[in-house]
C-alpha atoms as a PDB file:
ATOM      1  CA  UNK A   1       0.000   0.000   0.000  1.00  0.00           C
ATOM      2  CA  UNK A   2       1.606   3.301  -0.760  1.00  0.00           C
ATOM      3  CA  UNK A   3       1.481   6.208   2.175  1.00  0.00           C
ATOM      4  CA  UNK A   4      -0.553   9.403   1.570  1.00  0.00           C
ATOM      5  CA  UNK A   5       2.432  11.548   0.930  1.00  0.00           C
ATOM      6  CA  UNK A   6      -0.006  14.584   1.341  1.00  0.00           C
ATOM      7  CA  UNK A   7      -1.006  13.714   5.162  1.00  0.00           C
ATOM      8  CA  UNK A   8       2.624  12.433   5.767  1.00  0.00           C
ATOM      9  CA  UNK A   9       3.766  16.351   4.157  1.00  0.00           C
ATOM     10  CA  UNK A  10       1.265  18.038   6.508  1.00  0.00           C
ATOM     11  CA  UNK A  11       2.093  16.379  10.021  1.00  0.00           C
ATOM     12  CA  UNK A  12       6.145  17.334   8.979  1.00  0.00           C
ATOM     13  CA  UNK A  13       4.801  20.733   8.744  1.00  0.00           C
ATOM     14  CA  UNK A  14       3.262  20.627  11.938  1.00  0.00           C
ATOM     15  CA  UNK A  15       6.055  19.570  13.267  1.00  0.00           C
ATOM     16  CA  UNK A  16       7.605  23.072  12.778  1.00  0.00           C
ATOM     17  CA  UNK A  17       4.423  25.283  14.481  1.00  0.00           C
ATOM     18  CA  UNK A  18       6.104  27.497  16.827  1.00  0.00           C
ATOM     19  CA  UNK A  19       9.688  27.677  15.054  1.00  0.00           C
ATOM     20  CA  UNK A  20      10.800  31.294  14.589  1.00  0.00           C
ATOM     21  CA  UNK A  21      11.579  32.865  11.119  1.00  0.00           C
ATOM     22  CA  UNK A  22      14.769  33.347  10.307  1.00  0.00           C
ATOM     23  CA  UNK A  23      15.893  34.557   6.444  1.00  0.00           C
ATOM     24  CA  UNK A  24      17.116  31.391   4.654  1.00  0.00           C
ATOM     25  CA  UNK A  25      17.603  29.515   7.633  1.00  0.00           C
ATOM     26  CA  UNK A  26      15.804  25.346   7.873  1.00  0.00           C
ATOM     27  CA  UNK A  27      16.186  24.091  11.059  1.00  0.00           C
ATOM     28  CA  UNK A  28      12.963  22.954  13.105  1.00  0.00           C
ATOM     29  CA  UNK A  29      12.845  24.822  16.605  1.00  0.00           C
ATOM     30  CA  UNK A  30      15.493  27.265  15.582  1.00  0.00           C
ATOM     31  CA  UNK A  31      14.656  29.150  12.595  1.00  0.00           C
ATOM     32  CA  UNK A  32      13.121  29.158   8.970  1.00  0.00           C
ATOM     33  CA  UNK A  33      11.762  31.371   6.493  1.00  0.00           C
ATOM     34  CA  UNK A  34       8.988  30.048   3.872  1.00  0.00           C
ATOM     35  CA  UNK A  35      11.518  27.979   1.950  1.00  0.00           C
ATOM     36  CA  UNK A  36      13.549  26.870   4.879  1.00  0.00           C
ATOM     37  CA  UNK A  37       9.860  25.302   5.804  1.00  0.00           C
ATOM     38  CA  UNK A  38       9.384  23.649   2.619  1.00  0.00           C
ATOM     39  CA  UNK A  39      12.527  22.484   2.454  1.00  0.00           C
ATOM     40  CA  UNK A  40      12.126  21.220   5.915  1.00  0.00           C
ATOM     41  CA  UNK A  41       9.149  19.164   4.893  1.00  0.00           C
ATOM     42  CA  UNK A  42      11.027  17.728   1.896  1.00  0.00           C
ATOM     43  CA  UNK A  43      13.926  16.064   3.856  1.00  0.00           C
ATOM     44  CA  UNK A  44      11.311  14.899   6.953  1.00  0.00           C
ATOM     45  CA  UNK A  45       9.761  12.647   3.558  1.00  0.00           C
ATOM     46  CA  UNK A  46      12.413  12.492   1.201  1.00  0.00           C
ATOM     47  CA  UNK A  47      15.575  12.357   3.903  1.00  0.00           C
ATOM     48  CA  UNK A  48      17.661  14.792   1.435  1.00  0.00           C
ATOM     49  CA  UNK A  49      16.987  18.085  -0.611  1.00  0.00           C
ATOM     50  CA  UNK A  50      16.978  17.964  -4.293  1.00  0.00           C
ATOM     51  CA  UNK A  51      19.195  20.627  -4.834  1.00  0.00           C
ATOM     52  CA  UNK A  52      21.293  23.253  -3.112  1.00  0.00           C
ATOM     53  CA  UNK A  53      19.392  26.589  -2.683  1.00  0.00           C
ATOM     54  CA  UNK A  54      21.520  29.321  -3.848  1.00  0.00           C
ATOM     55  CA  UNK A  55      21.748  32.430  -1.120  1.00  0.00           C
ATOM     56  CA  UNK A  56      19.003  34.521  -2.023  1.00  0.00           C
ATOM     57  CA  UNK A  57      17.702  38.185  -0.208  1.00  0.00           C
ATOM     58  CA  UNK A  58      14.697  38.634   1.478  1.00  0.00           C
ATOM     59  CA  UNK A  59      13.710  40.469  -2.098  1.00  0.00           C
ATOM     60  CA  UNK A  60      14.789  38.612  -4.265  1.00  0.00           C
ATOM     61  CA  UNK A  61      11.379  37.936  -5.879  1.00  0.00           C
ATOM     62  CA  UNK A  62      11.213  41.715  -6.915  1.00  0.00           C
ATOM     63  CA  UNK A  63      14.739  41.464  -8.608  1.00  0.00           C
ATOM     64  CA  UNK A  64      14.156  37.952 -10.733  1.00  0.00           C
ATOM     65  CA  UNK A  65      15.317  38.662 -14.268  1.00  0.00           C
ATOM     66  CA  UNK A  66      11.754  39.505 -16.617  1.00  0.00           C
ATOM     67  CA  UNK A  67       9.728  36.343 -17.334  1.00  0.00           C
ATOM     68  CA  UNK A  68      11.907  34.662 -14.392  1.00  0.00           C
ATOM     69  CA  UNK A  69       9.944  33.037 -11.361  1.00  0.00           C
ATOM     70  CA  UNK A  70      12.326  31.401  -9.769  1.00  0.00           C
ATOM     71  CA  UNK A  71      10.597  29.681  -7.003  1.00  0.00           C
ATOM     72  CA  UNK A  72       7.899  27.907  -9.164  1.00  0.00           C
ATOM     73  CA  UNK A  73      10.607  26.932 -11.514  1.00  0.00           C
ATOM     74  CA  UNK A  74      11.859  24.944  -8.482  1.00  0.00           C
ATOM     75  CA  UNK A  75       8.549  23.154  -8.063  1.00  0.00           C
ATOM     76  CA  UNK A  76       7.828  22.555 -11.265  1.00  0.00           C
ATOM     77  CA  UNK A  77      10.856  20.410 -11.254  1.00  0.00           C
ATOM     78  CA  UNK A  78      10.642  18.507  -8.000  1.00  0.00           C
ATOM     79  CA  UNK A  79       6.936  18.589  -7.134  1.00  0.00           C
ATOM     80  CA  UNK A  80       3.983  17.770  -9.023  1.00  0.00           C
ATOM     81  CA  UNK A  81       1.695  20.568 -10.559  1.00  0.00           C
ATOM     82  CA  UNK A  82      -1.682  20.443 -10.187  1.00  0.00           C
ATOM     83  CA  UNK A  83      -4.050  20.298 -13.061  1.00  0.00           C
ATOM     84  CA  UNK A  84      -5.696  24.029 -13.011  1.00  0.00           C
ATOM     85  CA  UNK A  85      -5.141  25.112 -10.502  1.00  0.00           C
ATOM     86  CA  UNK A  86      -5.168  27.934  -9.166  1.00  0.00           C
ATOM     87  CA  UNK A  87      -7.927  28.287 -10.244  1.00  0.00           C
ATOM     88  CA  UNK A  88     -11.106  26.783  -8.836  1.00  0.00           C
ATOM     89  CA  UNK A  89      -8.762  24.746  -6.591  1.00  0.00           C
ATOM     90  CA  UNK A  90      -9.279  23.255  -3.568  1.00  0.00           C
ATOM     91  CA  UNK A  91      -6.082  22.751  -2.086  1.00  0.00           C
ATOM     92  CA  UNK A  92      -5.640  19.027  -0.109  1.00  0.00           C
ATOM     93  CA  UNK A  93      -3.948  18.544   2.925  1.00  0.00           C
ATOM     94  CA  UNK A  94       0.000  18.560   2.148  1.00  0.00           C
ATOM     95  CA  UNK A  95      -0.326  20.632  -1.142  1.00  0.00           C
ATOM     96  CA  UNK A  96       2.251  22.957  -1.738  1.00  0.00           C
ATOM     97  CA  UNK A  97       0.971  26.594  -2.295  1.00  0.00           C
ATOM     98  CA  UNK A  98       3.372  29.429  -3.841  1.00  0.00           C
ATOM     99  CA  UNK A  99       1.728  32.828  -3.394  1.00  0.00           C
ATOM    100  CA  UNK A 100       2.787  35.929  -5.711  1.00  0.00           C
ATOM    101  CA  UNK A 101       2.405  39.279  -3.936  1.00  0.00           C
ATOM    102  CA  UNK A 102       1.764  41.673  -7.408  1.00  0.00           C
ATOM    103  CA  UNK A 103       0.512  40.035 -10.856  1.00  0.00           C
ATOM    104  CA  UNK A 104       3.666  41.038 -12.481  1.00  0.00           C
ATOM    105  CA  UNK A 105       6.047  39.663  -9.925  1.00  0.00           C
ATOM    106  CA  UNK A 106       6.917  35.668  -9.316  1.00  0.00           C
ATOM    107  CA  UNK A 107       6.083  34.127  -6.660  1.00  0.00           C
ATOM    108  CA  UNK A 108       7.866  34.793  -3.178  1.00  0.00           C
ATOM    109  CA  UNK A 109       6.381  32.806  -1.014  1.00  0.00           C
ATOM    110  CA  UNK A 110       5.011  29.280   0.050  1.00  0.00           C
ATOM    111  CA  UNK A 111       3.021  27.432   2.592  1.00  0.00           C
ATOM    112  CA  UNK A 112       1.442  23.941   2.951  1.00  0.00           C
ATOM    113  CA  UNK A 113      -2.348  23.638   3.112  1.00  0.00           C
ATOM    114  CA  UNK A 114      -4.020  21.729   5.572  1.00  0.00           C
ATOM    115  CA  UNK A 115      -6.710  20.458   3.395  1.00  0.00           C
ATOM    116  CA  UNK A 116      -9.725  22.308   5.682  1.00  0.00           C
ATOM    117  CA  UNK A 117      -9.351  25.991   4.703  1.00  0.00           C
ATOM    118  CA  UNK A 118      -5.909  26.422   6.085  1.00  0.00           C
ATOM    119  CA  UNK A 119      -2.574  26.683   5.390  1.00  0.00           C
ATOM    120  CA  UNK A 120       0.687  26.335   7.627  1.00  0.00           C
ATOM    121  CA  UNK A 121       3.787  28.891   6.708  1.00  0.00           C
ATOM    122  CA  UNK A 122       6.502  30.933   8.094  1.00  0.00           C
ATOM    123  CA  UNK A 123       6.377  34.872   7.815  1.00  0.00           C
ATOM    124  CA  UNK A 124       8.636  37.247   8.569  1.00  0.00           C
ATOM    125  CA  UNK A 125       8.396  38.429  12.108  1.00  0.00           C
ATOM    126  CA  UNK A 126       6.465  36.020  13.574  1.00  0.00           C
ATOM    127  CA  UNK A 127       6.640  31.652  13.860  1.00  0.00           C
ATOM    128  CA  UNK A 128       5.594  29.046  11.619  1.00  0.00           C
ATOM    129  CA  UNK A 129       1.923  28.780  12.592  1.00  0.00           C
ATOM    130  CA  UNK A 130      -1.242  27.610  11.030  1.00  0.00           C
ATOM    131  CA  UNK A 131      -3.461  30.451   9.511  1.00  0.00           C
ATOM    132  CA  UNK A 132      -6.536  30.639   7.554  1.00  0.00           C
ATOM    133  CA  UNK A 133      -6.679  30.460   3.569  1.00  0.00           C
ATOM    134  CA  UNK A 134      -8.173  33.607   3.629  1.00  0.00           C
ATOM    135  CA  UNK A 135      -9.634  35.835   0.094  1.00  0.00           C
ATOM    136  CA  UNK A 136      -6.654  37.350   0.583  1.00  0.00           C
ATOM    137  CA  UNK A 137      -4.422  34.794   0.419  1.00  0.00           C
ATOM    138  CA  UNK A 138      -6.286  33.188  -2.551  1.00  0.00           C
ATOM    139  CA  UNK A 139      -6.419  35.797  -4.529  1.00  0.00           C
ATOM    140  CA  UNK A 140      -2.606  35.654  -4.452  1.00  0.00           C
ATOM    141  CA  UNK A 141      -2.109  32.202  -4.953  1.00  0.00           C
ATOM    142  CA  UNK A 142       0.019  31.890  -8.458  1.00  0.00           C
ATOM    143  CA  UNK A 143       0.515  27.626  -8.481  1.00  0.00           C
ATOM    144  CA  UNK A 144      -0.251  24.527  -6.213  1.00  0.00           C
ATOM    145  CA  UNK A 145       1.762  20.882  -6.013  1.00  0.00           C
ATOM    146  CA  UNK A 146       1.745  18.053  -4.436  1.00  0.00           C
ATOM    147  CA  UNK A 147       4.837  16.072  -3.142  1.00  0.00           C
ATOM    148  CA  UNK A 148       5.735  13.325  -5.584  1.00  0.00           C
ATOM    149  CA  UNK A 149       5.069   9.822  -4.370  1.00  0.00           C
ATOM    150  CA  UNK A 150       8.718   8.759  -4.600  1.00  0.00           C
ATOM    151  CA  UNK A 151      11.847  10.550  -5.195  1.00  0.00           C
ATOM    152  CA  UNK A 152      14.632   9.398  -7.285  1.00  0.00           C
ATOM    153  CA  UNK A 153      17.854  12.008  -7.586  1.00  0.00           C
ATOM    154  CA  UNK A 154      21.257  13.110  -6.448  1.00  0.00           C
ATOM    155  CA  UNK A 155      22.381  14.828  -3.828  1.00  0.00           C
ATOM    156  CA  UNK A 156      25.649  15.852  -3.333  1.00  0.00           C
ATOM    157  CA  UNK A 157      27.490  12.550  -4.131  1.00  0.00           C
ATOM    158  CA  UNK A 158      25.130  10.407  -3.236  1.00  0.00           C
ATOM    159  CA  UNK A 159      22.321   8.519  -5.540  1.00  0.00           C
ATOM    160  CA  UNK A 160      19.105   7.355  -3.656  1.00  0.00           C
ATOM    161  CA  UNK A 161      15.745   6.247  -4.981  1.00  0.00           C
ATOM    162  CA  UNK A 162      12.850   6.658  -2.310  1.00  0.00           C
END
């Protein structure tokens, strides 16, 4: 029987309520920003990242080159789009949510829905904590994945197959 990646992604999210943000840092209890979350999440399933995350600034959304959206390029290549959304989508428990705050910018930020009408991320100045999927947030939402159900790759020097 294969796990439900998507409930096994949420409870290693929950696993980081309470952790303060910190810019580019991903270490549960100590410190994380959005992707230091995400990230997070990945190696609590996959037991490695998928690729090194460059150092990046807390703007660096704003100063992508034109056409450039960094962060969903990085799903689109580890995680597994979802079939129109956003749009009339009802994220699922796990789902991976990257949020674009202007139309013309890329995304800069990501979360992990709950599946009820929630979502958990980190934000800058406060802990990773569960929060509403508000209008708000909706209306910003620019792509949603899901986790892939195995994980083949390198990392580093190492080859594994999950």
């Amino acid at each position: 029987m294969r796990r439900d990646v998507g409930a096994a992604a949420l409870g290693e999210a929950r696993l980081w309520l309470g952790t303060p943000y910190r810019h580019q840092a991903s270490l549960r209890g100590v410190g994380c920003d959005c992707l230091g979350l995400l990230r997070g999440v990945w190696r609590g399933l996959y037991g490695a990242e998928p690729e090194a995350v460059p150092p990046y600034s807390a703007t660096w959304a704003e100063s992508a080159a034109p056409g450039a959206d960094p962060l969903a390029a990085a799903a689109a290549r580890h995680l597994v789009p979802v079939p129109d959304a956003p749009a009339a989508c009802a994220p699922r428990a796990g789902d991976v949510l990257l949020f674009a705050f202007r139309r013309h910018l890329p995304a800069r930020h990501c979360a992990i829905a709950t599946g009820d009408g929630a979502m958990i991320h980190a934000h800058d100045g406060a802990v990773v904590a569960e929060v509403a999927l508000t209008a708000w947030w909706r209306r910003h939402l620019t792509g949603v994945f899901r986790f892939p159900e195995a994980f083949s790759g390198r990392c580093g020097d190492a080859e594994f197959d999950l």
